[in-house]
N, C-alpha and C. Protein backbone atom coordinates (compact mmCIF):
# COMPACT_ATOMS: atom_id res chain seq x y z
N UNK A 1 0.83 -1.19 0.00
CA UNK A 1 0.00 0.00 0.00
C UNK A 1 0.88 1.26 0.00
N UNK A 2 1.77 0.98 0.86
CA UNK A 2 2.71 2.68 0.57
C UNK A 2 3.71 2.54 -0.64
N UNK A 3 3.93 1.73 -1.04
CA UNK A 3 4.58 1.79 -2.28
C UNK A 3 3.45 2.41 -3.74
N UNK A 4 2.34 1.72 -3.45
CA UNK A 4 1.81 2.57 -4.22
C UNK A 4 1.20 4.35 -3.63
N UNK A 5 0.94 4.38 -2.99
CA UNK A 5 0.72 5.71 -2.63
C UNK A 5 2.05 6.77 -2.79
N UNK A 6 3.61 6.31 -3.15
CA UNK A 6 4.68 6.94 -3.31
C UNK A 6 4.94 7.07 -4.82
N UNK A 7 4.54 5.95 -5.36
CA UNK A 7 4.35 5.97 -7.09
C UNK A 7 3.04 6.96 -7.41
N UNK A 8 1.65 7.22 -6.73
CA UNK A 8 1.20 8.55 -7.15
C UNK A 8 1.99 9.72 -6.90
N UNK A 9 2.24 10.05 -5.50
CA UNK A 9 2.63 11.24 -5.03
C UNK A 9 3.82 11.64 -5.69
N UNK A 10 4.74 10.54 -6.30
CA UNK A 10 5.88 10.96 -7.32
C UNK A 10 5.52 10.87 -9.27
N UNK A 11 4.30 10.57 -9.44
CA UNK A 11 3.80 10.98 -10.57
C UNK A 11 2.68 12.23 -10.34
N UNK A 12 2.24 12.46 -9.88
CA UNK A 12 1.72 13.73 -9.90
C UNK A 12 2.70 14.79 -9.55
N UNK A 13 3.77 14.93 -8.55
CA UNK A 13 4.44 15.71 -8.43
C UNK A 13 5.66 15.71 -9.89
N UNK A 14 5.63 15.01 -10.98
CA UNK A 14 6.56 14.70 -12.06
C UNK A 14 5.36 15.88 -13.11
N UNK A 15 4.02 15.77 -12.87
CA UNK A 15 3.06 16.17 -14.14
C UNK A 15 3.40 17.69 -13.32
N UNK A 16 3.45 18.26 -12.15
CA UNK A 16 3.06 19.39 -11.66
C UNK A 16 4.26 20.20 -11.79
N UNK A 17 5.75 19.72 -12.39
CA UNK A 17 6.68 20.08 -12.25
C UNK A 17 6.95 20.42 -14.24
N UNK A 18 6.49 19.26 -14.85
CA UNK A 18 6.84 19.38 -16.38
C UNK A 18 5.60 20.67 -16.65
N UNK A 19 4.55 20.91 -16.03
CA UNK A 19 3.68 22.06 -16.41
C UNK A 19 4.70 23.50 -16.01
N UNK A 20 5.48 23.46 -15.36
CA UNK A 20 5.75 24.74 -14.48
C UNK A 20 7.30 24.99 -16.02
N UNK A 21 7.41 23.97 -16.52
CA UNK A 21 9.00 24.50 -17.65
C UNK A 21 8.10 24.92 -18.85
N UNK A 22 7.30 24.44 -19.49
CA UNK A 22 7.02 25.11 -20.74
C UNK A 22 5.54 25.79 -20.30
N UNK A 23 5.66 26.93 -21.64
CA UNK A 23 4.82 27.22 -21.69
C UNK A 23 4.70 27.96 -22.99
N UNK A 24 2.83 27.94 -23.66
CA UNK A 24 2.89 28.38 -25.02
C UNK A 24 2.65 29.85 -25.49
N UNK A 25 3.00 30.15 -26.90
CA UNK A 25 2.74 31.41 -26.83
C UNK A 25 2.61 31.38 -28.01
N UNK A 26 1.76 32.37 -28.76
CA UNK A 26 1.12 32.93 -29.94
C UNK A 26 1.54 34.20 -30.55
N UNK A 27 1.95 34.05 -31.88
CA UNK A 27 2.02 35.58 -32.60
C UNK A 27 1.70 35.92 -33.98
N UNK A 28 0.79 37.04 -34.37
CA UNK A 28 0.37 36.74 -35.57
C UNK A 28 1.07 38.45 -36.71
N UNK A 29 1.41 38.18 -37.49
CA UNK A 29 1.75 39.44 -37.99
C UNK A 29 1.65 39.03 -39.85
N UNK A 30 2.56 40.36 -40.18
CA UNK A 30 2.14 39.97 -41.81
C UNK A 30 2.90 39.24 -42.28
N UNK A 31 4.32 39.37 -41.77
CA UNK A 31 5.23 38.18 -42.66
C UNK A 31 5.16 37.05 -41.49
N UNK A 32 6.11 35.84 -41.86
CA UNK A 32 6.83 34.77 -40.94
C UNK A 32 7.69 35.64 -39.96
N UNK A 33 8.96 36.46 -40.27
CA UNK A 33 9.94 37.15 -40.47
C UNK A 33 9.44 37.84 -39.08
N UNK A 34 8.25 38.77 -38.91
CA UNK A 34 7.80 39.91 -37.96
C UNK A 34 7.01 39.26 -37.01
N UNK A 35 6.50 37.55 -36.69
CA UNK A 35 5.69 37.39 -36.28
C UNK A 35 6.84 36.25 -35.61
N UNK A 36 7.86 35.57 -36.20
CA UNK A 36 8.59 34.93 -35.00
C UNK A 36 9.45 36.18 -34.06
N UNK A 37 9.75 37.40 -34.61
CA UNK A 37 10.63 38.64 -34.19
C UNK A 37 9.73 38.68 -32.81
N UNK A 38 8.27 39.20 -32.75
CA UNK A 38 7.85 38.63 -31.75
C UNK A 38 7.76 37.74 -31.06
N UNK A 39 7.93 36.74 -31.54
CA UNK A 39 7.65 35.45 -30.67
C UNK A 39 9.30 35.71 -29.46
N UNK A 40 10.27 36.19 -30.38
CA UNK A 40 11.50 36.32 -29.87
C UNK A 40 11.32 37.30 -28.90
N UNK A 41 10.94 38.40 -28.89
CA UNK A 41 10.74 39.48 -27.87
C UNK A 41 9.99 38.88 -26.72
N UNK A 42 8.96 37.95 -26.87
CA UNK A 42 8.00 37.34 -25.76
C UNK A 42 8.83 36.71 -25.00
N UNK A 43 10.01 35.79 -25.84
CA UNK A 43 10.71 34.53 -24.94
C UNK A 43 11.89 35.94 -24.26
N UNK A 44 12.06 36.80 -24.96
CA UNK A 44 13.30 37.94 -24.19
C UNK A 44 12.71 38.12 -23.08
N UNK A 45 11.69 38.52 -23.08
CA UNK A 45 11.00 39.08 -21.67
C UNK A 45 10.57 37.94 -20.58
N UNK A 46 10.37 36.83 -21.33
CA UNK A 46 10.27 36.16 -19.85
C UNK A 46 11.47 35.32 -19.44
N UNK A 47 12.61 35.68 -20.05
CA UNK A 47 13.91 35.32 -19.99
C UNK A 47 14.18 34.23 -20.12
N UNK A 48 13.59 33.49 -21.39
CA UNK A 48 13.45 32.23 -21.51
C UNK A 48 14.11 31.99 -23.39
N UNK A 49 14.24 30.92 -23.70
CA UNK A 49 14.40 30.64 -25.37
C UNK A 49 13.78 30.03 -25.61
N UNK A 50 12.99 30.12 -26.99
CA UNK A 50 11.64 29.18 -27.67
C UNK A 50 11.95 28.40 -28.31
N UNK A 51 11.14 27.64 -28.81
CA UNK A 51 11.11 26.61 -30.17
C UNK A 51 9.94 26.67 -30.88
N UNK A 52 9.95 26.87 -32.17
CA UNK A 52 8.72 26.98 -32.78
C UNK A 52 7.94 25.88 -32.56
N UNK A 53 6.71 25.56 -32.31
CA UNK A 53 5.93 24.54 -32.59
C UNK A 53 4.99 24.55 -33.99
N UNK A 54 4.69 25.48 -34.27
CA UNK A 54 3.96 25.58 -35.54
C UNK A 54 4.18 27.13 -36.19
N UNK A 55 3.67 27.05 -37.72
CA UNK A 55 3.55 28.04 -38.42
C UNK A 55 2.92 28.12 -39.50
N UNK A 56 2.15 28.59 -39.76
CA UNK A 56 1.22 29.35 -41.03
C UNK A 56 1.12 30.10 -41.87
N UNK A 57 0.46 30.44 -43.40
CA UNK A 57 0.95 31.70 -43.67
C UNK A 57 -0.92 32.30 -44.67
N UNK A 58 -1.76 32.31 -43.56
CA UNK A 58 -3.05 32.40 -44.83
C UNK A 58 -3.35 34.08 -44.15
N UNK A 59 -3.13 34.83 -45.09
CA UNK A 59 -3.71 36.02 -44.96
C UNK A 59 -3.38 36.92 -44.11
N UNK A 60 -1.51 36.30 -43.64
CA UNK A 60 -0.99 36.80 -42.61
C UNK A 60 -0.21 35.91 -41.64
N UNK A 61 0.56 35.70 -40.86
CA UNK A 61 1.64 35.00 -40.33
C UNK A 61 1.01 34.59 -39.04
N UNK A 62 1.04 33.47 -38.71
CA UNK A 62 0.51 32.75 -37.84
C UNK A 62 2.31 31.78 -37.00
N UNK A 63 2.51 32.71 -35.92
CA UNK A 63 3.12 31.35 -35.45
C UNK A 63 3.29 30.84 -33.82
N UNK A 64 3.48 29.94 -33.79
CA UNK A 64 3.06 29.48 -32.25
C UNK A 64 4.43 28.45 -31.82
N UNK A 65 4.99 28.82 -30.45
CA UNK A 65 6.22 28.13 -30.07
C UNK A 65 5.93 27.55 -28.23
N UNK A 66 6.78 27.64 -28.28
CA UNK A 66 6.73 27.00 -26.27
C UNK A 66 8.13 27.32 -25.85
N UNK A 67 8.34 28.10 -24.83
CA UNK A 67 9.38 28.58 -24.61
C UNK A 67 9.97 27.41 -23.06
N UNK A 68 10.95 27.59 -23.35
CA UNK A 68 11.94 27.19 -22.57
C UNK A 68 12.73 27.55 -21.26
N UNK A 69 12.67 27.48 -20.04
CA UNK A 69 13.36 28.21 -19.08
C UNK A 69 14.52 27.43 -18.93
């Protein structure tokens, strides 16, 4: 019984810890070019570095990353 009650309390504390490193963020502009430039200014300010996760280009620049601490 306490072996399993130590395998929750160390998987939930594993999910509550991988939520607290990434996190996502959105930017939309007219080129690719001006809309990751933002994405870059977002990860400057929270003193972090991104990775793109996605990108778009219909009627304007769509892109979306998850930054890194």
């Amino acid at each position: 019984m306490k072996t399993i009650k130590n395998f929750v309390a160390v998987a939930a504390l594993s999910l509550v810890s991988f939520g607290s490193f990434a996190q996502s963020i959105t930017a939309s502009a007219s080129t690719l070019d001006a809309a990751e430039a933002q994405i870059a200014a977002q990860a400057h300010q929270a003193g972090a570095s991104y990775k793109i996760t996605g990108a778009r280009f219909d009627n304007g620049a769509y892109v979306s990353a998850e930054l890194v601490k």
